[in-house]
C-alpha atoms as a PDB file:
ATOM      1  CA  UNK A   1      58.275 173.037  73.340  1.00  0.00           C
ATOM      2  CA  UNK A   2      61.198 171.601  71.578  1.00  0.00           C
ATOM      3  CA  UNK A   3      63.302 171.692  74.551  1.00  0.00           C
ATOM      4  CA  UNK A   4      60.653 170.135  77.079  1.00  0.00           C
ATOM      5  CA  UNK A   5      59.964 167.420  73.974  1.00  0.00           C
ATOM      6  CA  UNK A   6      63.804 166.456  73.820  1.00  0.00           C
ATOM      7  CA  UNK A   7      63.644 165.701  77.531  1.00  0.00           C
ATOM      8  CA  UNK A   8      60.473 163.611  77.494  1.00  0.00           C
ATOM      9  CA  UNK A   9      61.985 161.706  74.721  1.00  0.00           C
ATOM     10  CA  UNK A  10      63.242 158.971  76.532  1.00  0.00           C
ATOM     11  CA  UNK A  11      60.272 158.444  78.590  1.00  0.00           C
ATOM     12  CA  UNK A  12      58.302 158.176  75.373  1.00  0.00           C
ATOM     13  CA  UNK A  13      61.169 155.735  74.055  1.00  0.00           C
ATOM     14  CA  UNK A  14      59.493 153.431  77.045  1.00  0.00           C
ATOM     15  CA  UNK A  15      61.004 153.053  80.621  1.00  0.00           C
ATOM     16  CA  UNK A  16      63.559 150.606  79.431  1.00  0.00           C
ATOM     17  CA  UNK A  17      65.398 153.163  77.435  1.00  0.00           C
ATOM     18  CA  UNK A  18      65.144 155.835  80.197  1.00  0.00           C
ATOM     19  CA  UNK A  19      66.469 153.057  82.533  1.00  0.00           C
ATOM     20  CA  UNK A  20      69.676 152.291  79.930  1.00  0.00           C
ATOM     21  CA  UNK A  21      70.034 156.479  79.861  1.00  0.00           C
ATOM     22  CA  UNK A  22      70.791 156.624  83.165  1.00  0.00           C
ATOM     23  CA  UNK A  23      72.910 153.270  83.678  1.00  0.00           C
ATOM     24  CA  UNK A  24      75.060 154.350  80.548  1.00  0.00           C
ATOM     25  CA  UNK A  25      76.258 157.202  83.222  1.00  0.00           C
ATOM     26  CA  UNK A  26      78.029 154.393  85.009  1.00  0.00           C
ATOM     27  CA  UNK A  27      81.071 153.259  83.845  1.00  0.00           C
ATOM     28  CA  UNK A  28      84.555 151.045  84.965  1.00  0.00           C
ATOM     29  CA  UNK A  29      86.733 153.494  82.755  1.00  0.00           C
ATOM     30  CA  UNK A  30      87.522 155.976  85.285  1.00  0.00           C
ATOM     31  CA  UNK A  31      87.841 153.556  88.493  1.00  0.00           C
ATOM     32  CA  UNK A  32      91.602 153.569  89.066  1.00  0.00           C
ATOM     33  CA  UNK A  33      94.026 154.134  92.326  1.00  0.00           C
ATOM     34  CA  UNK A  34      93.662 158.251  92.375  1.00  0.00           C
ATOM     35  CA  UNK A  35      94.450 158.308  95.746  1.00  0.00           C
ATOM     36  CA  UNK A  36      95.615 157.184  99.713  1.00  0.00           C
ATOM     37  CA  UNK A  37      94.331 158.627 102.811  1.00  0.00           C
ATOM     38  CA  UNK A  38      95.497 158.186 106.471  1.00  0.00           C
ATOM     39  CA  UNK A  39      93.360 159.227 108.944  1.00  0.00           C
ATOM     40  CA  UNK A  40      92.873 159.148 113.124  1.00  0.00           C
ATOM     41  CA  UNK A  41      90.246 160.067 115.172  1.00  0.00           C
ATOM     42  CA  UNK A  42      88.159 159.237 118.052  1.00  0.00           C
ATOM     43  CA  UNK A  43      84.903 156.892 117.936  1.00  0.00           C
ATOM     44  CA  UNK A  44      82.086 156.951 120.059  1.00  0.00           C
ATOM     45  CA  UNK A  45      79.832 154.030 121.451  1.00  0.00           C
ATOM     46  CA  UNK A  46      77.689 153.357 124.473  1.00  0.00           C
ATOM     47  CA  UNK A  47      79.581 151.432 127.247  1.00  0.00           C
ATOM     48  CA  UNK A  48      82.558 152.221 125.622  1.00  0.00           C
ATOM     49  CA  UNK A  49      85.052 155.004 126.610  1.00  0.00           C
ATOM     50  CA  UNK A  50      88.635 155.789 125.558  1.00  0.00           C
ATOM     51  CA  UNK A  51      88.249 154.856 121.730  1.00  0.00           C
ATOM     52  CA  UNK A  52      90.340 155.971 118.946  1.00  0.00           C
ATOM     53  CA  UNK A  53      90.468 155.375 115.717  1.00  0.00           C
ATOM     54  CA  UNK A  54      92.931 155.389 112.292  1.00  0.00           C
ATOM     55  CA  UNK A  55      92.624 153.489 108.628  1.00  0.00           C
ATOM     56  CA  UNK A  56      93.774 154.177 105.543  1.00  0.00           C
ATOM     57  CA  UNK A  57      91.608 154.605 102.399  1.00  0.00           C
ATOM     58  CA  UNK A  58      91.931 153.750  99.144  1.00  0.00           C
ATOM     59  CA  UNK A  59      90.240 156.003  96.279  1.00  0.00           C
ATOM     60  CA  UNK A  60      88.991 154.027  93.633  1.00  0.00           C
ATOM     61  CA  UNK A  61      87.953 156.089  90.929  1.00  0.00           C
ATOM     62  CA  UNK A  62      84.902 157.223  89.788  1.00  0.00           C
ATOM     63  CA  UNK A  63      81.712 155.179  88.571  1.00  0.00           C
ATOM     64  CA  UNK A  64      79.624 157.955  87.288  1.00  0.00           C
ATOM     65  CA  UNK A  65      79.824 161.635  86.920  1.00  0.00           C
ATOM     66  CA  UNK A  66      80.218 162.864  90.959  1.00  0.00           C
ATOM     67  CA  UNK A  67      80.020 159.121  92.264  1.00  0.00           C
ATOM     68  CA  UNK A  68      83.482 157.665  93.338  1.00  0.00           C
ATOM     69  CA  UNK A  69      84.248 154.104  94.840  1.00  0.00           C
ATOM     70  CA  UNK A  70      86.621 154.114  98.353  1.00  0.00           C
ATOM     71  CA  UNK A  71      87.756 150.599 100.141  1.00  0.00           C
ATOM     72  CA  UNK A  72      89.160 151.460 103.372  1.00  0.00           C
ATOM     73  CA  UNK A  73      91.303 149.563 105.945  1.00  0.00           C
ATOM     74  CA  UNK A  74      90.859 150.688 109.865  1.00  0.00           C
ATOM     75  CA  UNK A  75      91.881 149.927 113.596  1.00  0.00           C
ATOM     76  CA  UNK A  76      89.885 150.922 116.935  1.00  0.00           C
ATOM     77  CA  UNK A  77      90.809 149.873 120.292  1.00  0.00           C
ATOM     78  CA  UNK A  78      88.719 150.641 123.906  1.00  0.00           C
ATOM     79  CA  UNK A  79      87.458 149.619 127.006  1.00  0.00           C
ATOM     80  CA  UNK A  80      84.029 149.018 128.760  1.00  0.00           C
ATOM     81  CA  UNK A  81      83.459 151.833 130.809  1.00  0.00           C
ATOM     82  CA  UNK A  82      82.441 151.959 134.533  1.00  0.00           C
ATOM     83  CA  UNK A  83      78.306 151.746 134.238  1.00  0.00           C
ATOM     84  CA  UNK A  84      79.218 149.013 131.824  1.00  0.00           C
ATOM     85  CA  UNK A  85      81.638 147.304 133.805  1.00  0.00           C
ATOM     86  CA  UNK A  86      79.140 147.330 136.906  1.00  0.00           C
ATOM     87  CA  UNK A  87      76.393 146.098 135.193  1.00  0.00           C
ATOM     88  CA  UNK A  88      78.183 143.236 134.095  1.00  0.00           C
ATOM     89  CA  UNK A  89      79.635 142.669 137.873  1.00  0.00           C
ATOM     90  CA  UNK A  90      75.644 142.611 138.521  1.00  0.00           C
ATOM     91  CA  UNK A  91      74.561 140.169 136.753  1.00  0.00           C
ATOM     92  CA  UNK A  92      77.065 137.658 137.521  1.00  0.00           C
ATOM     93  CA  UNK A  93      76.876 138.137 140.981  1.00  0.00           C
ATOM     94  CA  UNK A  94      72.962 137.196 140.748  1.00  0.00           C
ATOM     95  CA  UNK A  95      74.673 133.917 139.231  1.00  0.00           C
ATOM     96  CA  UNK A  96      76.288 133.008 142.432  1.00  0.00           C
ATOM     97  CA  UNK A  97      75.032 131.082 145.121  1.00  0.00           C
ATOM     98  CA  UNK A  98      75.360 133.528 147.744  1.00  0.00           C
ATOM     99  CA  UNK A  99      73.212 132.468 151.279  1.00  0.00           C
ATOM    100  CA  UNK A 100      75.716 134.939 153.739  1.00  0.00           C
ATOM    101  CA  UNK A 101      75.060 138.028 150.605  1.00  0.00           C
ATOM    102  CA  UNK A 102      78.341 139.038 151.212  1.00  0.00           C
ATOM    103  CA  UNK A 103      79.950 137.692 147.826  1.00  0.00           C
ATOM    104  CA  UNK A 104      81.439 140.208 145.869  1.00  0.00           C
ATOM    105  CA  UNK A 105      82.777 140.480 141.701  1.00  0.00           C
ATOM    106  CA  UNK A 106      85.501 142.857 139.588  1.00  0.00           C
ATOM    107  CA  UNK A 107      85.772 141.539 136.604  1.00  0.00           C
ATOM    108  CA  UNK A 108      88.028 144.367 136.028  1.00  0.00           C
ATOM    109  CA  UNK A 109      89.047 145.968 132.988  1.00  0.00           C
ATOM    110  CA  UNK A 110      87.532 144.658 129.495  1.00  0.00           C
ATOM    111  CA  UNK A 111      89.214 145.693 126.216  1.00  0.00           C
ATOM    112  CA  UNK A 112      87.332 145.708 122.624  1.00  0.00           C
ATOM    113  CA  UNK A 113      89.606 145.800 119.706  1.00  0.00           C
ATOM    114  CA  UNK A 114      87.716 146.103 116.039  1.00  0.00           C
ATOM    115  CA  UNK A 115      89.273 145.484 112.872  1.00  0.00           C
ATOM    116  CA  UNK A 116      87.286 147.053 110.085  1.00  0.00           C
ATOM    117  CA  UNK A 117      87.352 146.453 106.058  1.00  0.00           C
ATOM    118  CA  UNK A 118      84.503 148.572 104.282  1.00  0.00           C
ATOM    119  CA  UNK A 119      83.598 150.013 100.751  1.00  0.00           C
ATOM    120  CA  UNK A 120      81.908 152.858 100.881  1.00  0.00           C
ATOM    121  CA  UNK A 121      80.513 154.819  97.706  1.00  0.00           C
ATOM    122  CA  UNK A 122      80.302 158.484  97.957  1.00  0.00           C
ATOM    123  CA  UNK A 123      78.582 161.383  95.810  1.00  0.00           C
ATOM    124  CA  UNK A 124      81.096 164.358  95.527  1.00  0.00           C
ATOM    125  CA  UNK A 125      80.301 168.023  95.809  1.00  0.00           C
ATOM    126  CA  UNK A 126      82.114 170.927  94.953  1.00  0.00           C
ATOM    127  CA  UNK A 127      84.167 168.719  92.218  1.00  0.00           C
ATOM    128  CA  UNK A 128      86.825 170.781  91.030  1.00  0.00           C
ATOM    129  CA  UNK A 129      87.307 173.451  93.885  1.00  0.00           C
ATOM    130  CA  UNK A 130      89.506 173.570  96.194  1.00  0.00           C
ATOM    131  CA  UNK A 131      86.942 172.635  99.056  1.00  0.00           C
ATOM    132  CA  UNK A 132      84.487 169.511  98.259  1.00  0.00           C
ATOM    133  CA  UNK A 133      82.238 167.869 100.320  1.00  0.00           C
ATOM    134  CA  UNK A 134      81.356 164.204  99.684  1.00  0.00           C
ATOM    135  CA  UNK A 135      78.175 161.951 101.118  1.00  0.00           C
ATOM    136  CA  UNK A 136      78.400 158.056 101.345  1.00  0.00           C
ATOM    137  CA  UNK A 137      76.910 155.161 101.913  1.00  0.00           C
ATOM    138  CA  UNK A 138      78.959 151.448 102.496  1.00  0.00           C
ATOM    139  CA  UNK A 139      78.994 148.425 104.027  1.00  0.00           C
ATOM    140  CA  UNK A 140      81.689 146.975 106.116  1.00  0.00           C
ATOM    141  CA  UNK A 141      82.585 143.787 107.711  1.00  0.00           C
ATOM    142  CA  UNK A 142      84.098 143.920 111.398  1.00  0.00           C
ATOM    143  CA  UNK A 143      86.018 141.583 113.031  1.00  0.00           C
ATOM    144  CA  UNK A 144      86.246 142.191 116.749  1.00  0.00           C
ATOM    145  CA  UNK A 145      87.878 140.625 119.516  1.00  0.00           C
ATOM    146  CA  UNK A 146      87.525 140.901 123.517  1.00  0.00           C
ATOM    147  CA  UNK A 147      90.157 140.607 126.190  1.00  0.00           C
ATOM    148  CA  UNK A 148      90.828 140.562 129.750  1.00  0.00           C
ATOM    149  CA  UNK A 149      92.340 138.988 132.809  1.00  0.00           C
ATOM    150  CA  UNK A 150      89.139 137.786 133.880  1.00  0.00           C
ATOM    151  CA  UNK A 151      87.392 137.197 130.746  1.00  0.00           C
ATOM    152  CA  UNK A 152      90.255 135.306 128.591  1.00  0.00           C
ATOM    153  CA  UNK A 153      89.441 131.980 127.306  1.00  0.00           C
ATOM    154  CA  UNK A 154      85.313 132.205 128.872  1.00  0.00           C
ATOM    155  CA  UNK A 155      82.218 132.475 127.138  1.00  0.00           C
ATOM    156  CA  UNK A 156      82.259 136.323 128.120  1.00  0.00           C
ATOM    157  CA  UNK A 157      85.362 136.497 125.459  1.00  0.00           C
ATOM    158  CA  UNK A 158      83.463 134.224 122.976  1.00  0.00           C
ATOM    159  CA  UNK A 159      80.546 136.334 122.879  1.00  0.00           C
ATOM    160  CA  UNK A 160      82.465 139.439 122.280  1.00  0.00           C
ATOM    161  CA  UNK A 161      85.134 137.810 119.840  1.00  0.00           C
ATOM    162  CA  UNK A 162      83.627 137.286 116.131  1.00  0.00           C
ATOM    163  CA  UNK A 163      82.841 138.668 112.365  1.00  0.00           C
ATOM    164  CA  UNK A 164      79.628 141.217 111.846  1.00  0.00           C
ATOM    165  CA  UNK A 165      78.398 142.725 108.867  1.00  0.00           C
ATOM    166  CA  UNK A 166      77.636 146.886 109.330  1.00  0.00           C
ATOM    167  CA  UNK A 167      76.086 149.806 107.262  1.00  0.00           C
ATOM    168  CA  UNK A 168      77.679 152.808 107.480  1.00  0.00           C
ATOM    169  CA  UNK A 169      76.914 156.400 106.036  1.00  0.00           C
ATOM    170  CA  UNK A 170      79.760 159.251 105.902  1.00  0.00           C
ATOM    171  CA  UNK A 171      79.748 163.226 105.517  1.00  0.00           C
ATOM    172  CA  UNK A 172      82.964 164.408 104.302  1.00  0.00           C
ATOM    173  CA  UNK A 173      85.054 167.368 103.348  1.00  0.00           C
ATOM    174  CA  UNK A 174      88.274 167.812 101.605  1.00  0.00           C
ATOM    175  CA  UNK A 175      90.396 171.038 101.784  1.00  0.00           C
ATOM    176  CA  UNK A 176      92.798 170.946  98.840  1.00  0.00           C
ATOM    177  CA  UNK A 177      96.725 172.130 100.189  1.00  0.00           C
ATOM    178  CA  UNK A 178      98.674 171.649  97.208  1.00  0.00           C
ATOM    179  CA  UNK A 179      97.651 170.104  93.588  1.00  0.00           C
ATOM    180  CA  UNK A 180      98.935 166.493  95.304  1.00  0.00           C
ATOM    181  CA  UNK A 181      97.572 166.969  99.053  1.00  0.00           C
ATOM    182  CA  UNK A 182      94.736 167.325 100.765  1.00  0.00           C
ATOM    183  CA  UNK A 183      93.419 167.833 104.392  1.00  0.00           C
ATOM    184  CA  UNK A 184      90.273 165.880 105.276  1.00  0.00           C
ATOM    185  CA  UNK A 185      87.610 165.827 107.847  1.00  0.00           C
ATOM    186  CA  UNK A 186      85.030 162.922 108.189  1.00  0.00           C
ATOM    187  CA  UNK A 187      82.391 162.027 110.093  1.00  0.00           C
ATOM    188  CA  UNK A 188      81.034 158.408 110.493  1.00  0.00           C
ATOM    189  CA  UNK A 189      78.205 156.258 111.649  1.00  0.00           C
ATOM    190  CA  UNK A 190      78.796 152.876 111.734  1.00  0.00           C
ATOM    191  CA  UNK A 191      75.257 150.525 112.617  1.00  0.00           C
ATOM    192  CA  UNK A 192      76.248 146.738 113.765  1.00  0.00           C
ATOM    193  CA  UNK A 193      73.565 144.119 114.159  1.00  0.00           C
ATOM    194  CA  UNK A 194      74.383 144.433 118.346  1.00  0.00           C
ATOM    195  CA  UNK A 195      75.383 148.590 118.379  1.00  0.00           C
ATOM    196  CA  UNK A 196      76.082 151.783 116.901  1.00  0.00           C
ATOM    197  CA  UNK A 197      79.214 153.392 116.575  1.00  0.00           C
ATOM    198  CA  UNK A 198      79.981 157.344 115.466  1.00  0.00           C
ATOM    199  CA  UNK A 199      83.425 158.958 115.010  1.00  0.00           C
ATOM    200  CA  UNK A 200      85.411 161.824 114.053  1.00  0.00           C
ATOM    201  CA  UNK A 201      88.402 161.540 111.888  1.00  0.00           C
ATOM    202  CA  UNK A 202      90.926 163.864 110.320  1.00  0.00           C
ATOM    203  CA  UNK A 203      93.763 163.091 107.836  1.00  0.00           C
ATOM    204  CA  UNK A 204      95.364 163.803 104.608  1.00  0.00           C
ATOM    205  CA  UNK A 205      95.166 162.074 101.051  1.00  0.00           C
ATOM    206  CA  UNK A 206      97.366 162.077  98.264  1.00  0.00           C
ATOM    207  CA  UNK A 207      96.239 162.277  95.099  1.00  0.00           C
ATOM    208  CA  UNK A 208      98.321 160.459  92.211  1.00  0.00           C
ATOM    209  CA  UNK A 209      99.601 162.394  89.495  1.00  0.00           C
ATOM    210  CA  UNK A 210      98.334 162.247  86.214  1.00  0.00           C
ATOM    211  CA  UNK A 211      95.087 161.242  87.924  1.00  0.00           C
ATOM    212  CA  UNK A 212      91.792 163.318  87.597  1.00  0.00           C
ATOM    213  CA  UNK A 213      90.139 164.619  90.817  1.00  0.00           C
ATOM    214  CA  UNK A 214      86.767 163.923  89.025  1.00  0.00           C
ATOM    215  CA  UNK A 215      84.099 163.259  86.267  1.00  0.00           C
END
């Protein structure tokens, strides 16, 4: 009875002191540069085809026991694929004034390059062993711009040039190789107001010395 009374006691206290209890778990002392990651992979997203991936990651340190704050940095580059392509030939064909219907339109290829900047914050697993596992949740601001013979300097490129806002959610494992290195695998979903993106990555991170691996 003891024991069950000692964890009701904060409850009893009032929810305000069981809210403090569990913000007092979150604290600035441990966020600190612990570690770098480069990664590269490929990323997946309708009408898209060809697209890969790379960034670099920046471990921030833990907030709470398990929870550790990561601003990353990264670069993905494709092209509108054919079903894409001819749907867009489509529709601005039906544009055209065309009495003899014998008009025809290749816009050609269409290239998508997306800069990303995002913070993620991630719950570690495993802390301590030489294989962890990590969830996340982060938000991300993308900054994308179209190009193209035929598109360059229309309203085709101004529609697909511009800044979005995205949510993104990660799964992630860490294989440890030596106290310093690791090996990591990631995957990613990335939701934009307009799509969704998904991708695969794998890199390595190097961890600081002197630095803790965890809470």
């Amino acid at each position: 009875m003891a024991a069950v009374a000692g964890i009701l006691e904060p409850w009893a206290a009032g929810p305000g002191l069981a809210a403090q209890g569990v913000l007092s778990q979150f604290t600035y002392d441990d966020l600190r540069v612990s570690g770098l990651q480069v990664d590269v992979g490929s990323l997946a997203a309708r009408d898209l085809r060809g697209a890969l991936v790379g960034g670099v990651r920046l471990d921030a340190g833990y907030l709470a026991r398990h929870v550790r704050l990561l601003f990353g940095v990264s670069f993905a580059r494709s092209e509108f694929d054919r079903r894409a392509l001819a749907r867009f030939n489509r529709q601005l064909l039906a544009l055209v004034n065309d009495p003899d219907s014998n008009a025809t339109i290749d816009v050609g290829r269409i290239r998508l390059a997306d800069l990303t900047a995002d913070l993620d914050v991630q719950y570690v697993l495993n802390e301590g062993r030489p294989v962890t596992m990590a969830l996340g949740l982060g938000v991300g601001v993308h900054l994308r711009n179209g190009s193209g013979r035929a598109i360059d300097g229309t309203f085709v490129e101004d529609a697909l040039d511009g800044v979005a806002p995205a949510l993104n959610g990660t799964i992630g494992v860490a294989v440890a190789l030596t106290s310093a290195w690791r090996f990591t695998g990631e995957l990613r979903g990335m939701l934009l107001s307009e799509f969704a993106t998904a991708s695969a990555r794998l890199g390595f991170m190097f961890r600081f010395p002197g630095v803790r691996g965890g809470k």
